[in-house]
ModelCIF file with pLDDT and N, C-alpha, C, O atoms, coordinates in Angstrom:
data_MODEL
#
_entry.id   MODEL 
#
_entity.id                         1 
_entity.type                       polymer 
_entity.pdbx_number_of_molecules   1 
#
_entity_poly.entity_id                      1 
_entity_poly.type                           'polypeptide(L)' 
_entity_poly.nstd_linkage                   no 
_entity_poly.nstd_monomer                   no 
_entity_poly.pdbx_seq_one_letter_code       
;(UNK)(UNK)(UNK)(UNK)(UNK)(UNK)(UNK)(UNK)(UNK)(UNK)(UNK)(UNK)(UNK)(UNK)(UNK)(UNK)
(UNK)(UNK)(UNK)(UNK)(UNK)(UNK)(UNK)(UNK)(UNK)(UNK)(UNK)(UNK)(UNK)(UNK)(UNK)(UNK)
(UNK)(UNK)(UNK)(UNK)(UNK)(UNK)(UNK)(UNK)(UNK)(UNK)(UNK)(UNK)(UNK)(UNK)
;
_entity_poly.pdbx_seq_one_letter_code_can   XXXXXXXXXXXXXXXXXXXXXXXXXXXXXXXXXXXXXXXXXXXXXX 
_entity_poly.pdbx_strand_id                 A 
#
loop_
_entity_poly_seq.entity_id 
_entity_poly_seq.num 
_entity_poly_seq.mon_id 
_entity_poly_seq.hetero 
1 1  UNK n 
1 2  UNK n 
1 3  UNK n 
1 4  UNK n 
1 5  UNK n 
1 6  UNK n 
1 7  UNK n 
1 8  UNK n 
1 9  UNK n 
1 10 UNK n 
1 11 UNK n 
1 12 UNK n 
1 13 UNK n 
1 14 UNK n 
1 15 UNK n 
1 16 UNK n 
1 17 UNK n 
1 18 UNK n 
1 19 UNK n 
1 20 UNK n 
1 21 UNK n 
1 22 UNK n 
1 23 UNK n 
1 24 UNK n 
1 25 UNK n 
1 26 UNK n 
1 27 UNK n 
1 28 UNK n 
1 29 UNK n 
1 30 UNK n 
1 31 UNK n 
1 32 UNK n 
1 33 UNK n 
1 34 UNK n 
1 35 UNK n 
1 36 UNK n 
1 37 UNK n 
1 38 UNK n 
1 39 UNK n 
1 40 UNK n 
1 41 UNK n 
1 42 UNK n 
1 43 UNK n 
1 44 UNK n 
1 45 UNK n 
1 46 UNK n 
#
_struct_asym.id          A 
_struct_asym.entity_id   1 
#
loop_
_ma_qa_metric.id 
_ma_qa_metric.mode 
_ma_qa_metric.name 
_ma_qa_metric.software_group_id 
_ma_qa_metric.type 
1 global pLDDT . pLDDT 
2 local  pLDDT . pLDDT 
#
_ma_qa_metric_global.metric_id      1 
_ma_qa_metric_global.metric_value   68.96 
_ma_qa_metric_global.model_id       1 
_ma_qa_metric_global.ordinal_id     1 
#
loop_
_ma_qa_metric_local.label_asym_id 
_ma_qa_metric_local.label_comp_id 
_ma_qa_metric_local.label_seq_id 
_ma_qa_metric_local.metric_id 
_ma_qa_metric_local.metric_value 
_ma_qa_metric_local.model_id 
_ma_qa_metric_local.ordinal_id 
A UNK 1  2 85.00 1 1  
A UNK 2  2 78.00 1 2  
A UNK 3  2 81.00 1 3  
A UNK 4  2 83.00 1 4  
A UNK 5  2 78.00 1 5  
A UNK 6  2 78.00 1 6  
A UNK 7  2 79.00 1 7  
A UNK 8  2 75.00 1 8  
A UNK 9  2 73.00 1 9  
A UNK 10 2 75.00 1 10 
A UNK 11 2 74.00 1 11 
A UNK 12 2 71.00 1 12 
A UNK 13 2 70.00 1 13 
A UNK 14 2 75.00 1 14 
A UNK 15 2 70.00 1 15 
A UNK 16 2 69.00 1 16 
A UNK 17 2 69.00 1 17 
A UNK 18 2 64.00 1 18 
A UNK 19 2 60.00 1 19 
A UNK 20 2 58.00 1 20 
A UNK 21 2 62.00 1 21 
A UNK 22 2 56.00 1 22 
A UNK 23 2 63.00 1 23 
A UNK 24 2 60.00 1 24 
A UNK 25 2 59.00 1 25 
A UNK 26 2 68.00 1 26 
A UNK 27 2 62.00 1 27 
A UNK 28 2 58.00 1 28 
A UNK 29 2 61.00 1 29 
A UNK 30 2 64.00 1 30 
A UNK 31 2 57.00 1 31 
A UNK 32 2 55.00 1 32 
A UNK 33 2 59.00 1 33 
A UNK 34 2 65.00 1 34 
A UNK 35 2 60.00 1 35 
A UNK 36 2 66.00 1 36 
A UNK 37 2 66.00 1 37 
A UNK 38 2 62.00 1 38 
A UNK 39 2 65.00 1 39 
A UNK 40 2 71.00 1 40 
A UNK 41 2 71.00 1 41 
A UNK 42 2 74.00 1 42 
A UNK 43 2 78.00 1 43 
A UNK 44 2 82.00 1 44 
A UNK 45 2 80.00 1 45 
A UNK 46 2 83.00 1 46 
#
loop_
_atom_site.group_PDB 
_atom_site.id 
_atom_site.type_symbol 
_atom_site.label_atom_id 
_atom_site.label_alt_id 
_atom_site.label_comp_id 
_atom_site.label_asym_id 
_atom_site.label_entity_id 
_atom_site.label_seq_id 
_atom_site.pdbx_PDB_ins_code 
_atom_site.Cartn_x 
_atom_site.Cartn_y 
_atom_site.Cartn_z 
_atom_site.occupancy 
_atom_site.B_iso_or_equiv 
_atom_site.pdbx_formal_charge 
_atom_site.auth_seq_id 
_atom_site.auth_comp_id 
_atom_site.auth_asym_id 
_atom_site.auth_atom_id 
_atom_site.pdbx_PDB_model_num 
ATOM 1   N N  . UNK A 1 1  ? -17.399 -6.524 11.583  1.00 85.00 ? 1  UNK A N  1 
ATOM 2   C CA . UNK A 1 1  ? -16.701 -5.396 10.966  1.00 85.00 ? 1  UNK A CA 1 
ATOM 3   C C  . UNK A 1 1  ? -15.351 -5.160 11.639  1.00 85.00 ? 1  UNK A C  1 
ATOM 4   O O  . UNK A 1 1  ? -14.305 -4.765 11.123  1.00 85.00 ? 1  UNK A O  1 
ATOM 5   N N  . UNK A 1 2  ? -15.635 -5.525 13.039  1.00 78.00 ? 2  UNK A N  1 
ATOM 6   C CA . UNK A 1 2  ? -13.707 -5.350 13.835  1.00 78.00 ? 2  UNK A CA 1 
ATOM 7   C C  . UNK A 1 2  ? -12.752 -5.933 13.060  1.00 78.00 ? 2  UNK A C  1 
ATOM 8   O O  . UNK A 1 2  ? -11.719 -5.423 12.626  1.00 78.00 ? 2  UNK A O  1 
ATOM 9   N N  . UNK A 1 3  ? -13.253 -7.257 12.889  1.00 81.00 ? 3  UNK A N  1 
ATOM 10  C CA . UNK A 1 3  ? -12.124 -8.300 12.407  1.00 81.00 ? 3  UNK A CA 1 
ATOM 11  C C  . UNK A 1 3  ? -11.862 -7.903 11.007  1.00 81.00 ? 3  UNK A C  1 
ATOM 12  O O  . UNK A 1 3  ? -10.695 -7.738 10.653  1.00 81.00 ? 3  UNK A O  1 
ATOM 13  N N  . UNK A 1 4  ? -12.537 -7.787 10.435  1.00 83.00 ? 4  UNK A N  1 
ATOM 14  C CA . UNK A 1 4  ? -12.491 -7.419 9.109   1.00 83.00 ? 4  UNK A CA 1 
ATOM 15  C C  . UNK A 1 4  ? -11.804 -6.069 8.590   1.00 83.00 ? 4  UNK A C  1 
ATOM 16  O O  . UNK A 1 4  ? -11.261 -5.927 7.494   1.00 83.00 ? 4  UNK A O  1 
ATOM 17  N N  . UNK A 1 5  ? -11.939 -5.078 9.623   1.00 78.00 ? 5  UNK A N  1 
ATOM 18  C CA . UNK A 1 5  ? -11.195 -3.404 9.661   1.00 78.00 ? 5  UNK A CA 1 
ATOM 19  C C  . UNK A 1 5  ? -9.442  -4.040 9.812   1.00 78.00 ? 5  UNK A C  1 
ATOM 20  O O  . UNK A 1 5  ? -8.475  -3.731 9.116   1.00 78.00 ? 5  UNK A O  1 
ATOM 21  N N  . UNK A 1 6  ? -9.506  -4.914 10.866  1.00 78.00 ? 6  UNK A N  1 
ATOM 22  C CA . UNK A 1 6  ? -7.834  -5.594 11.097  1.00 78.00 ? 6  UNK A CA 1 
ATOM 23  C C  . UNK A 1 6  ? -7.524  -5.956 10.209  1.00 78.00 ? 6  UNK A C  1 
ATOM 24  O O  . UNK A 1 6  ? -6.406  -5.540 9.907   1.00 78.00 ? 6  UNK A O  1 
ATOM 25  N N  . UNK A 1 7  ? -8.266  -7.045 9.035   1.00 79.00 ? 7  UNK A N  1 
ATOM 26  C CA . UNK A 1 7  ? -7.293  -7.533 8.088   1.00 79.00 ? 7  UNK A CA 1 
ATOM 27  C C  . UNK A 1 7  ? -7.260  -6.421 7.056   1.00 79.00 ? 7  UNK A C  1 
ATOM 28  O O  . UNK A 1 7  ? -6.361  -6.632 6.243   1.00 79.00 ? 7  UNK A O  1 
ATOM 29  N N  . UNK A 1 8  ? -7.879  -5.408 6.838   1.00 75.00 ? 8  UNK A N  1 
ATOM 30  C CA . UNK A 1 8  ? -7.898  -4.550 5.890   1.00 75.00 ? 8  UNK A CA 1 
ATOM 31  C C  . UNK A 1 8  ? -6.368  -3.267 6.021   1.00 75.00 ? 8  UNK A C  1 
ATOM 32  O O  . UNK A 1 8  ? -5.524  -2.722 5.310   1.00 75.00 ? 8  UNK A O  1 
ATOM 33  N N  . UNK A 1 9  ? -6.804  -3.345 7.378   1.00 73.00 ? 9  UNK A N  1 
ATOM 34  C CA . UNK A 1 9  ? -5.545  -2.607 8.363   1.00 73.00 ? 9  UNK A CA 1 
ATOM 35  C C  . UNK A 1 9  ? -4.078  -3.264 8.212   1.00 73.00 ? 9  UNK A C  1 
ATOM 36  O O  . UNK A 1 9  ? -3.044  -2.603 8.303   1.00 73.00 ? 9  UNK A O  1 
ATOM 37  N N  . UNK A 1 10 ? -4.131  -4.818 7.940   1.00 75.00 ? 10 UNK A N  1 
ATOM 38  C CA . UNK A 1 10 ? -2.948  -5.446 7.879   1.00 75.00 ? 10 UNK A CA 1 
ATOM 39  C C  . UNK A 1 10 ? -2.190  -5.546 6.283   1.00 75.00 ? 10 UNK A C  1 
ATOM 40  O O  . UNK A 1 10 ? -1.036  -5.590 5.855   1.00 75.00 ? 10 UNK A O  1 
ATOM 41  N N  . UNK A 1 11 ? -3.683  -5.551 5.666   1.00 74.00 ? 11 UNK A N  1 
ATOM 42  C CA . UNK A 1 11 ? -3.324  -5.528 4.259   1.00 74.00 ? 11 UNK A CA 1 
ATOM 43  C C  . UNK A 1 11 ? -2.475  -4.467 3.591   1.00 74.00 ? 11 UNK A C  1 
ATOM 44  O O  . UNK A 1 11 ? -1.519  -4.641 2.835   1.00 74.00 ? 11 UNK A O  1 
ATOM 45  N N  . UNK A 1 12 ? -3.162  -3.014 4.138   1.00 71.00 ? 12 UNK A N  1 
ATOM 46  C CA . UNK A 1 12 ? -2.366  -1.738 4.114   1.00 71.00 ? 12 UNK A CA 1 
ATOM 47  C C  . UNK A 1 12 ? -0.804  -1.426 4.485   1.00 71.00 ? 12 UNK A C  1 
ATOM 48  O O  . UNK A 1 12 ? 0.122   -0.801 3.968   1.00 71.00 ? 12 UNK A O  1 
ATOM 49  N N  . UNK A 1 13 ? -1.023  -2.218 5.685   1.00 70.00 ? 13 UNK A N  1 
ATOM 50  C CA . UNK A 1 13 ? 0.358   -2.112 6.259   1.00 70.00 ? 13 UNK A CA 1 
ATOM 51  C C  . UNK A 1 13 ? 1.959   -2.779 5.529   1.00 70.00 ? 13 UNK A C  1 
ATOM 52  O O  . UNK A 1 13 ? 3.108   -2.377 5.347   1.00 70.00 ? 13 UNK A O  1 
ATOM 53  N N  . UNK A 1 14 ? 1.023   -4.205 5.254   1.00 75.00 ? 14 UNK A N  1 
ATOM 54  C CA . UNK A 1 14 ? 1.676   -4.767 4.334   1.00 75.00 ? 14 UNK A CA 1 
ATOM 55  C C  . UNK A 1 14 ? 2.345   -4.463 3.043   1.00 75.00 ? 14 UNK A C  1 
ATOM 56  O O  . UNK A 1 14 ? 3.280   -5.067 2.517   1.00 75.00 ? 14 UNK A O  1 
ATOM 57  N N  . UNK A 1 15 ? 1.566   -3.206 2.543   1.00 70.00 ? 15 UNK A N  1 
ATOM 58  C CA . UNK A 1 15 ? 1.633   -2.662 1.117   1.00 70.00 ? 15 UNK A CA 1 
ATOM 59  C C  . UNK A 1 15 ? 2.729   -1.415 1.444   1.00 70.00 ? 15 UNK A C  1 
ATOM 60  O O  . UNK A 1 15 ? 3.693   -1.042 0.775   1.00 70.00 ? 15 UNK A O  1 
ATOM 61  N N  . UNK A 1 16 ? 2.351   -1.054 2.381   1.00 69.00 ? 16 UNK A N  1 
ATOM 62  C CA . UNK A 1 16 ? 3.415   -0.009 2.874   1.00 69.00 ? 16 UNK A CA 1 
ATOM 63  C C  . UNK A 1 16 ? 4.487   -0.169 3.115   1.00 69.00 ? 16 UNK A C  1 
ATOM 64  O O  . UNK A 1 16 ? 5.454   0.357  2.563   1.00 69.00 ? 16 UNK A O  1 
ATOM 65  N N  . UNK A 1 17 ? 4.478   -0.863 3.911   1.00 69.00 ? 17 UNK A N  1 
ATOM 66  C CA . UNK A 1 17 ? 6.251   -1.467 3.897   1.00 69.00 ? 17 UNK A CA 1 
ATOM 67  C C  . UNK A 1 17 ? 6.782   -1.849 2.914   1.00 69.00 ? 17 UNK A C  1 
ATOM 68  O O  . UNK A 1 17 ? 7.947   -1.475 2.778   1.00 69.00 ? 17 UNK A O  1 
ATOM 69  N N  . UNK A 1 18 ? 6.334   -2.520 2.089   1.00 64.00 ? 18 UNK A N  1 
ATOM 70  C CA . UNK A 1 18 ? 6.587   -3.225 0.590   1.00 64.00 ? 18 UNK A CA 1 
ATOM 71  C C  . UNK A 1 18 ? 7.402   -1.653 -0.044  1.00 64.00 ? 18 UNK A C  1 
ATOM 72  O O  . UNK A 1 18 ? 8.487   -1.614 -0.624  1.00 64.00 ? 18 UNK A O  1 
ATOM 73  N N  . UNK A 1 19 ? 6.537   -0.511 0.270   1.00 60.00 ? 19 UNK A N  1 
ATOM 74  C CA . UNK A 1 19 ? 6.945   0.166  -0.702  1.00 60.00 ? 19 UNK A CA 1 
ATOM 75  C C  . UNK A 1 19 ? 7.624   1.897  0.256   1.00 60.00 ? 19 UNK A C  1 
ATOM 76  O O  . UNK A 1 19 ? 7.595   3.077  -0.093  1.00 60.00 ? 19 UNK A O  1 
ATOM 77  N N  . UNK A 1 20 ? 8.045   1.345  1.249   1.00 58.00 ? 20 UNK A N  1 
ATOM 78  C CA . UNK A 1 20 ? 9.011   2.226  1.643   1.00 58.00 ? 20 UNK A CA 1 
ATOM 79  C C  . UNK A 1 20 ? 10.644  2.135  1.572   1.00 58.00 ? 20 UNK A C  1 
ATOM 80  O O  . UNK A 1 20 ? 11.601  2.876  1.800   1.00 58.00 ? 20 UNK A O  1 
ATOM 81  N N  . UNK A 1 21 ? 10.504  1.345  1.306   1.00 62.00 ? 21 UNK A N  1 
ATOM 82  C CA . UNK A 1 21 ? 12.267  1.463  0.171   1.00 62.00 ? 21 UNK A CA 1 
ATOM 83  C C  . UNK A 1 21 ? 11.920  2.159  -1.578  1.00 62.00 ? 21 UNK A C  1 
ATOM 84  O O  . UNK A 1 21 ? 11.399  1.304  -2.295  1.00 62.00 ? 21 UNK A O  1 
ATOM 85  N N  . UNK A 1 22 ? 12.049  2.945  -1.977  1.00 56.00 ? 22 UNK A N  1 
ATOM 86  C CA . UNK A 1 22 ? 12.795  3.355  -3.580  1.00 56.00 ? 22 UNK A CA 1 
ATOM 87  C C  . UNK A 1 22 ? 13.715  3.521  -3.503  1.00 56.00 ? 22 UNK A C  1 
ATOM 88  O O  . UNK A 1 22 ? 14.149  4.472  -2.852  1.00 56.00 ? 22 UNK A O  1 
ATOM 89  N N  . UNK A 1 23 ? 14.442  2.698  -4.114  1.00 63.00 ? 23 UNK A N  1 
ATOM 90  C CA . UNK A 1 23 ? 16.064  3.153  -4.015  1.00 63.00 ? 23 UNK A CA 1 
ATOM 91  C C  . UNK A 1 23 ? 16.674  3.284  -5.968  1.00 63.00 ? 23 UNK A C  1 
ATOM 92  O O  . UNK A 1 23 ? 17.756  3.773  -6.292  1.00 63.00 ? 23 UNK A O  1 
ATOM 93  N N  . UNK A 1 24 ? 15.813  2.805  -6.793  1.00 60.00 ? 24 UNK A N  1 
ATOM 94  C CA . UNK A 1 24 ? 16.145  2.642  -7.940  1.00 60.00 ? 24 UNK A CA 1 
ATOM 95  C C  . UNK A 1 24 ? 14.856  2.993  -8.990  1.00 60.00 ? 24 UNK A C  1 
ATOM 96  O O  . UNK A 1 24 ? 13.669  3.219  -8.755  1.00 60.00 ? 24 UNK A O  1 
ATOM 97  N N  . UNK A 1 25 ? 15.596  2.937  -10.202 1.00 59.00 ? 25 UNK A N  1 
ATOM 98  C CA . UNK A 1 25 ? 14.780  3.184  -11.262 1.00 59.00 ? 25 UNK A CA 1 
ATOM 99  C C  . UNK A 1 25 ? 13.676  2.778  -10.997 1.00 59.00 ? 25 UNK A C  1 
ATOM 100 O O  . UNK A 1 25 ? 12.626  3.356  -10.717 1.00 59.00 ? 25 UNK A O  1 
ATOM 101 N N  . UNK A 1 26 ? 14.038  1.431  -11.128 1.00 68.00 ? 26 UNK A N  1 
ATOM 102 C CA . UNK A 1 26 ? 12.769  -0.018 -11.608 1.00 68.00 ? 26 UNK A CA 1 
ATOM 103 C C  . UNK A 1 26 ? 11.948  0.253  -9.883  1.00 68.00 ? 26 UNK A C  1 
ATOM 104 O O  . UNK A 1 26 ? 10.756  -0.033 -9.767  1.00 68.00 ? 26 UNK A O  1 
ATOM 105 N N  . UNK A 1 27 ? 12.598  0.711  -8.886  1.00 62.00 ? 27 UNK A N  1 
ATOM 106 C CA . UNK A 1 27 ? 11.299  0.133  -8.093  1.00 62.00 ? 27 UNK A CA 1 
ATOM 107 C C  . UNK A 1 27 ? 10.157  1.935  -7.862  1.00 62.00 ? 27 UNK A C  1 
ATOM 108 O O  . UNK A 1 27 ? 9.151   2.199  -7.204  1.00 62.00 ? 27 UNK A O  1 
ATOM 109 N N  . UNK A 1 28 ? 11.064  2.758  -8.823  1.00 58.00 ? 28 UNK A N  1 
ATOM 110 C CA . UNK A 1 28 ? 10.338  3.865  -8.632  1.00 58.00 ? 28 UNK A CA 1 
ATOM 111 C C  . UNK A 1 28 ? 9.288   3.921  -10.127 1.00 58.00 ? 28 UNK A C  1 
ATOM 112 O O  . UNK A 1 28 ? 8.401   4.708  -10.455 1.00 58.00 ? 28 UNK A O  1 
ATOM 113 N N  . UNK A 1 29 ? 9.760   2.928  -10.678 1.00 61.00 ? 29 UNK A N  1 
ATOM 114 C CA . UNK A 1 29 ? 8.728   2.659  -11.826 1.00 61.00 ? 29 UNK A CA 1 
ATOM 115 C C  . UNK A 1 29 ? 7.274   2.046  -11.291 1.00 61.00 ? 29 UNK A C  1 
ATOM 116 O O  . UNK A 1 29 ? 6.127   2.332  -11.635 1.00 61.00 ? 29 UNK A O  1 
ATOM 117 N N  . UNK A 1 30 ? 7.820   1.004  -10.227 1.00 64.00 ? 30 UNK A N  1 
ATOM 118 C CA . UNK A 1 30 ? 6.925   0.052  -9.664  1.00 64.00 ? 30 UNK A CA 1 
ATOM 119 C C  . UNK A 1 30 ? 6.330   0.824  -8.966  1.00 64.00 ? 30 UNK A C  1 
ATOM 120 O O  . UNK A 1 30 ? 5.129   0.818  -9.238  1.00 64.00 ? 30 UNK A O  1 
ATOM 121 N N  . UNK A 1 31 ? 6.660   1.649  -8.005  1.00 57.00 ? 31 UNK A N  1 
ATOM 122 C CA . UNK A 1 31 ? 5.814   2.459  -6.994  1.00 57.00 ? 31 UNK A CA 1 
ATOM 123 C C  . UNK A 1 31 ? 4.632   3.204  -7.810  1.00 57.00 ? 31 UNK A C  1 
ATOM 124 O O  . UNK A 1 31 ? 3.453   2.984  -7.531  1.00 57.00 ? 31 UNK A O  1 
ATOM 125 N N  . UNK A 1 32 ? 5.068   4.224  -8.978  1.00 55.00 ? 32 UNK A N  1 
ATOM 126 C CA . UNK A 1 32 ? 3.887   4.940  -9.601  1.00 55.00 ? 32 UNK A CA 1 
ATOM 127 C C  . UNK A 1 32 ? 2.976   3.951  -10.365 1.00 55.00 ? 32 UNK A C  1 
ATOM 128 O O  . UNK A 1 32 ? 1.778   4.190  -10.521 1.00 55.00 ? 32 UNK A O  1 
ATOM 129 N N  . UNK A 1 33 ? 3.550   2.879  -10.819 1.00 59.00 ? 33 UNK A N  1 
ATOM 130 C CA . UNK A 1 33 ? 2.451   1.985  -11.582 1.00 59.00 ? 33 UNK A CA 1 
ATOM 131 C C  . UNK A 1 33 ? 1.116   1.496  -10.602 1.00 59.00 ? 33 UNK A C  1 
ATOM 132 O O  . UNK A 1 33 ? -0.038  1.174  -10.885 1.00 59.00 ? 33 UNK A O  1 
ATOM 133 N N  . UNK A 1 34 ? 1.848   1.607  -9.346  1.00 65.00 ? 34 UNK A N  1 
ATOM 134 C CA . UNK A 1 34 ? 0.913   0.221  -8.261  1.00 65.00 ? 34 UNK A CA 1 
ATOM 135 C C  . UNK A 1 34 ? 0.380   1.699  -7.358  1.00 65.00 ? 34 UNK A C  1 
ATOM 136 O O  . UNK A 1 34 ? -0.477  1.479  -6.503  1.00 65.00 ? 34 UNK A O  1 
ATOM 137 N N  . UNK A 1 35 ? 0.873   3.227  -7.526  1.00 60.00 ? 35 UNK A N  1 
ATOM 138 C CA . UNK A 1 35 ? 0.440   4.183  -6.467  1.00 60.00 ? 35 UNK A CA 1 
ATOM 139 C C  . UNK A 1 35 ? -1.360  4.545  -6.553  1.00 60.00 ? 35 UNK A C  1 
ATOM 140 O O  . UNK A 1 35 ? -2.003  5.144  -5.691  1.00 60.00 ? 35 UNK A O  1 
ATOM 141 N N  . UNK A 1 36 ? -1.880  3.984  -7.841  1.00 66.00 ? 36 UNK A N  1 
ATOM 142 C CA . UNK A 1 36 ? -3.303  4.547  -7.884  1.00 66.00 ? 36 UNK A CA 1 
ATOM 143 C C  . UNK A 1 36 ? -3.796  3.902  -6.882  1.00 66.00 ? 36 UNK A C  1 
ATOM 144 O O  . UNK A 1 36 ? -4.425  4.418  -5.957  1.00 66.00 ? 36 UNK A O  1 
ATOM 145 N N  . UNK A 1 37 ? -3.438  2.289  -7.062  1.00 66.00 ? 37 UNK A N  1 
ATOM 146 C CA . UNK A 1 37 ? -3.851  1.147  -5.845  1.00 66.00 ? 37 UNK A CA 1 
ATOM 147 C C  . UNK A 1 37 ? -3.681  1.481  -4.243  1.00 66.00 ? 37 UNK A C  1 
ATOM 148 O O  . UNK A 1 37 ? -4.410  1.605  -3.259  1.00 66.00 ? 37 UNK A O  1 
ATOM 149 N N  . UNK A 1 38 ? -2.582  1.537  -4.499  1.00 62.00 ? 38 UNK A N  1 
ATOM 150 C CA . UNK A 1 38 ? -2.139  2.003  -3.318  1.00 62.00 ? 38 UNK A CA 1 
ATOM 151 C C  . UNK A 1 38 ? -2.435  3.459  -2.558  1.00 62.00 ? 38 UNK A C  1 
ATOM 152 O O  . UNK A 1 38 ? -2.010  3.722  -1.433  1.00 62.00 ? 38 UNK A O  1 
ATOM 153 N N  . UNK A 1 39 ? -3.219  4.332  -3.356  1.00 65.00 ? 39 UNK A N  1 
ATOM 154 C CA . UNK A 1 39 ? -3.809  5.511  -2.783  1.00 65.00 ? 39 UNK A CA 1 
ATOM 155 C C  . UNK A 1 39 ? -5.190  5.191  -2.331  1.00 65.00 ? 39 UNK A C  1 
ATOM 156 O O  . UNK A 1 39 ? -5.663  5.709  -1.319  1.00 65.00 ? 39 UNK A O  1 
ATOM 157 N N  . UNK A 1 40 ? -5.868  4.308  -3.102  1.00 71.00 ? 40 UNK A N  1 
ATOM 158 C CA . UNK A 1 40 ? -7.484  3.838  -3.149  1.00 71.00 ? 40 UNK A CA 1 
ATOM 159 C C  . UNK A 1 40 ? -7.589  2.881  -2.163  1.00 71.00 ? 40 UNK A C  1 
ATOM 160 O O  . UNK A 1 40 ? -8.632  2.756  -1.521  1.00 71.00 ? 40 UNK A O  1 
ATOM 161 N N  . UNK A 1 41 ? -6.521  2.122  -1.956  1.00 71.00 ? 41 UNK A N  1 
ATOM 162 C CA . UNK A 1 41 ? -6.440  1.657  -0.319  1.00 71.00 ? 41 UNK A CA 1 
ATOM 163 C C  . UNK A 1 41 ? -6.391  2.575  0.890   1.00 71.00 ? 41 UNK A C  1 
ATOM 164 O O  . UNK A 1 41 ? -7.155  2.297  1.815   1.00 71.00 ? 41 UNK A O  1 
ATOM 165 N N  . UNK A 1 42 ? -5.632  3.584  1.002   1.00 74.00 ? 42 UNK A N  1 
ATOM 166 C CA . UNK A 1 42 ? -5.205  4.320  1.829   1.00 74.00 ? 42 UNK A CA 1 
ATOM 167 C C  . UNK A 1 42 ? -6.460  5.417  2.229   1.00 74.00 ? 42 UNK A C  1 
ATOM 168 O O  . UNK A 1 42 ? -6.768  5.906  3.316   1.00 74.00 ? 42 UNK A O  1 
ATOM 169 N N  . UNK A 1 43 ? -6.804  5.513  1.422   1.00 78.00 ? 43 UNK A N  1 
ATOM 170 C CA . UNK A 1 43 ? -7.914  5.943  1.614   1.00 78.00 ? 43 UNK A CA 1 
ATOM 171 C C  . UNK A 1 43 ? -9.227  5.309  1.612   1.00 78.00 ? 43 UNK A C  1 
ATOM 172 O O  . UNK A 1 43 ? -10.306 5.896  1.530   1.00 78.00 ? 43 UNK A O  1 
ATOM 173 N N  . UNK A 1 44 ? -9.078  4.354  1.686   1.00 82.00 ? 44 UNK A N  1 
ATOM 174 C CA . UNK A 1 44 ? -10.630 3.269  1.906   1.00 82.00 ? 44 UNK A CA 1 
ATOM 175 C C  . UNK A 1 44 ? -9.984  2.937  3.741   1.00 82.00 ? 44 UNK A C  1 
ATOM 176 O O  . UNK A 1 44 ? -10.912 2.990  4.549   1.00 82.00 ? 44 UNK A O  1 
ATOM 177 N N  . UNK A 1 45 ? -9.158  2.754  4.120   1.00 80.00 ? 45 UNK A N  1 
ATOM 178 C CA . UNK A 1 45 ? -8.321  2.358  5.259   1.00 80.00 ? 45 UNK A CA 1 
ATOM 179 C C  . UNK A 1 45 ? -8.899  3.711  6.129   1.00 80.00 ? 45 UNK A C  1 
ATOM 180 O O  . UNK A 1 45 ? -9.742  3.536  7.010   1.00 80.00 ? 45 UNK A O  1 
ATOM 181 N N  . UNK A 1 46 ? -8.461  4.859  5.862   1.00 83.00 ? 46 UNK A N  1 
ATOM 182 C CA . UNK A 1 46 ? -8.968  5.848  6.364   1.00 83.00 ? 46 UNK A CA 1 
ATOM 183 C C  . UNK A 1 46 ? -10.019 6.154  6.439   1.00 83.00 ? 46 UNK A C  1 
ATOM 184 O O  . UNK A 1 46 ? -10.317 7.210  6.996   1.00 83.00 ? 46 UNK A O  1 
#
């Protein structure tokens, strides 16, 4: 379960960074399309 919490941990992290730039339309389109995902991670992470 350690190793496995890390890659889950890395996966998150990964997604996060991805999506701490909005700087435009299109990637604030992209953020709410992909945010359900990206909440249901964040909270499985937690």
């Amino acid at each position: 379960i350690g190793q496995t919490m890390k890659e889950l941990m890395d996966e998150f992290q990964k997604k996060a960074k991805k999506h701490q730039k909005v700087e435009s339309i299109a990637d604030m389109k992209n953020f709410v399309e992909t945010y359900p995902l990206f909440k249901k991670l964040s909270g499985t992470v937690s």
